[in-house]
Protein backbone atom coordinates (compact mmCIF):
# COMPACT_ATOMS: atom_id res chain seq x y z
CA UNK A 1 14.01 -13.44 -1.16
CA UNK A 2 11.13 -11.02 -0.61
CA UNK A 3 12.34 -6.82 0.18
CA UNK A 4 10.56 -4.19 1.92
CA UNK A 5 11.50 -1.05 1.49
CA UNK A 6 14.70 -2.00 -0.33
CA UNK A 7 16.18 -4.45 2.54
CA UNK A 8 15.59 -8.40 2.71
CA UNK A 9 12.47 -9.20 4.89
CA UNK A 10 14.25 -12.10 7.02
CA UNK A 11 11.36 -12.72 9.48
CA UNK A 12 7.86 -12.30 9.91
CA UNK A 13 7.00 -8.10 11.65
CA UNK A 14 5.21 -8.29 14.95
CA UNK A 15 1.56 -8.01 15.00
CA UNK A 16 1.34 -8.84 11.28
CA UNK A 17 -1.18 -11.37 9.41
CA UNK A 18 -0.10 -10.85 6.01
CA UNK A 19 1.11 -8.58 3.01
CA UNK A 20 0.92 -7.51 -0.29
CA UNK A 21 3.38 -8.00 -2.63
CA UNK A 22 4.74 -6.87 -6.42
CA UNK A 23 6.65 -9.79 -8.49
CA UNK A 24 8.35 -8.17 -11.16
CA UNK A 25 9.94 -10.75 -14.67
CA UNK A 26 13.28 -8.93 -15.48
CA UNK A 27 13.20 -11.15 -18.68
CA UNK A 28 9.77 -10.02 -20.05
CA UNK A 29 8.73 -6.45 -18.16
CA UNK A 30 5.32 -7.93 -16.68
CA UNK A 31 4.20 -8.17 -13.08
CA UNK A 32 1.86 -9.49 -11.00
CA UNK A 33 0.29 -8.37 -7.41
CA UNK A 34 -1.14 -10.62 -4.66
CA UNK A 35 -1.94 -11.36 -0.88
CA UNK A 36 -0.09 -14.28 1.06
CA UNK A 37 -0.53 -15.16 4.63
CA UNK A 38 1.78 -16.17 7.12
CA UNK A 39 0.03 -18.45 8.53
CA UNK A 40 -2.43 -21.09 6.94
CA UNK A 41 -5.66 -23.29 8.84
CA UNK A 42 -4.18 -26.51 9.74
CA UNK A 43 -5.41 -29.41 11.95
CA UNK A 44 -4.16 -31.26 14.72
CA UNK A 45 -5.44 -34.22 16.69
CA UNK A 46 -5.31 -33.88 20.29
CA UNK A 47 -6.74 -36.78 22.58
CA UNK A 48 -8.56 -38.22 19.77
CA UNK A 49 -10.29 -34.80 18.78
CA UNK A 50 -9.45 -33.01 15.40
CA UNK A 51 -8.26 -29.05 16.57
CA UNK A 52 -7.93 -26.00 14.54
CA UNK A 53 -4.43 -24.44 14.68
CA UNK A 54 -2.66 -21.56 12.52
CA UNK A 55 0.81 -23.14 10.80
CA UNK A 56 3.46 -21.29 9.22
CA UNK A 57 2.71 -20.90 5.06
CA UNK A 58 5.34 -20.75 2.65
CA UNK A 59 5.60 -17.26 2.48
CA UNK A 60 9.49 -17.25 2.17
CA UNK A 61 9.40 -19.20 -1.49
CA UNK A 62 5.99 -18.38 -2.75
CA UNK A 63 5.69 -17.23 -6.10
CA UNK A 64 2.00 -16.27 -6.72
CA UNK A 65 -0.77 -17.97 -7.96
CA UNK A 66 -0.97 -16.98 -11.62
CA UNK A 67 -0.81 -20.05 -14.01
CA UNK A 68 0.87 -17.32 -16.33
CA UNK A 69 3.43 -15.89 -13.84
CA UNK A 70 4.28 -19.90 -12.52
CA UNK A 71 4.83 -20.84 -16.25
CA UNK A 72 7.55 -17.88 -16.81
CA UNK A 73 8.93 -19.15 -13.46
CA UNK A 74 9.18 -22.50 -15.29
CA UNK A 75 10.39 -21.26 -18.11
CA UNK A 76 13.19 -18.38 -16.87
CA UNK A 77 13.79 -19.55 -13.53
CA UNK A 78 12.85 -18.07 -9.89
CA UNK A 79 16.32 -15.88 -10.38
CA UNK A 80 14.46 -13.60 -13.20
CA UNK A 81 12.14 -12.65 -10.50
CA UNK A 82 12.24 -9.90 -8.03
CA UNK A 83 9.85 -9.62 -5.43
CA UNK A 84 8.98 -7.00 -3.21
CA UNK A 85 6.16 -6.30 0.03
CA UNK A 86 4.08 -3.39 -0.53
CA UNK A 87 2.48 -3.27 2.22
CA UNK A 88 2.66 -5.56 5.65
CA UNK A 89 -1.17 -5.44 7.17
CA UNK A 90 -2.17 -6.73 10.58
CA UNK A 91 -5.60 -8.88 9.78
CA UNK A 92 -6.98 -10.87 6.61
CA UNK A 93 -9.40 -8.41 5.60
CA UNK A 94 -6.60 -5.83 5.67
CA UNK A 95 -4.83 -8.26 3.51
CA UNK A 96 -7.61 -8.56 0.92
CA UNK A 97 -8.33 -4.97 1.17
CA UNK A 98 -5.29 -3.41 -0.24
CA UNK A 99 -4.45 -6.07 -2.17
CA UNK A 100 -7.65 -5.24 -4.08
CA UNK A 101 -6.74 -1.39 -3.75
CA UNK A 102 -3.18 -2.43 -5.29
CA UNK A 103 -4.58 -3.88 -8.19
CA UNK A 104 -7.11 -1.48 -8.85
CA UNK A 105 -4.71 1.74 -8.84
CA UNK A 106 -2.11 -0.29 -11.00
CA UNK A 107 -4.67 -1.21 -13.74
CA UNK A 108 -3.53 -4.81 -13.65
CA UNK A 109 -6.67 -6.79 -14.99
CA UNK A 110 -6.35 -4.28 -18.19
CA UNK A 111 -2.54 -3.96 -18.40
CA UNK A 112 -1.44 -6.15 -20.05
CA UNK A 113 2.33 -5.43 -18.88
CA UNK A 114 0.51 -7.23 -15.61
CA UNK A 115 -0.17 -11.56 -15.31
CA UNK A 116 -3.55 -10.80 -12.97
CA UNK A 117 -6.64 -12.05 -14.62
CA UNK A 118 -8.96 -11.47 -12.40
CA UNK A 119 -10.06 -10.16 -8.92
CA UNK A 120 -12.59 -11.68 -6.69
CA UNK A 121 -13.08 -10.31 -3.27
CA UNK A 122 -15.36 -9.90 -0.38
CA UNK A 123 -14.80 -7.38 2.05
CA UNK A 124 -16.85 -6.36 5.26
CA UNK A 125 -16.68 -2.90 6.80
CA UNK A 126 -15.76 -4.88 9.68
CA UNK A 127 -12.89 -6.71 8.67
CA UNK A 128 -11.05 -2.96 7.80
CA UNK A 129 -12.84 -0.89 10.43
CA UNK A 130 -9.15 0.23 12.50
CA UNK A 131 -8.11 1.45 9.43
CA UNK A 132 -8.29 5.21 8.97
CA UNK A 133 -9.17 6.92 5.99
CA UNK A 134 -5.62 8.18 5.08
CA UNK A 135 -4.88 4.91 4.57
């Protein structure tokens, strides 16, 4: 179960593309932050020509990507976990945006209280322009 602001997030927001989330080991004190989608690229064939189409991800049991965090997953069970939504954003680049900005205010590729290993991202002033500067 993912919460937001304290309460269980039991379907997708309106007007949303994706989030930003905190997974927290109660066993061991680290945590990790990440991006997920709800939606991911699929394909469908429609009168014998292959069609993009958005299909629901796995948001609602997705654990992160960290080989670290999945092995502790393994090891103490998805119970030990809590997870909570930072942040809901409205596009992919707003995803990837704060995501990044999460990270980088938390310390997480130093910490070592944190699983994250690394951050790659690519960004346009585009992809973030309705945002405002007050974030």
């Amino acid at each position: 179960m993912w919460l937001f602001e304290g309460k269980i997030v039991e379907e997708v927001p309106a007007d949303t593309f994706g989030f930003v989330y905190l997974i927290e080991c109660t066993k061991n004190g680290k945590a990790y932050i990440g991006r997920k989608y709800f939606t991911k690229a699929g394909y469908k064939v429609v009168k014998g020509k292959r069609k993009k189409l958005r299909k629901e991800s796995d948001w609602e049991t997705y654990m992160g990507s960290s080989k670290d965090l999945l092995a502790d997953v393994e090891l103490y069970g998805v119970d030990c976990f809590k997870r909570t939504i930072l942040r809901f954003c409205q596009t992919r680049g707003e995803t990837n945006y704060w995501e990044a900005v999460e990270i980088i205010n938390h310390k997480a590729i130093i910490d070592p209280k944190y699983y994250n290993q690394w951050l790659s991202i690519k960004i346009t002033r585009k992809s973030v322009q309705h945002l405002s500067l007050s974030g």
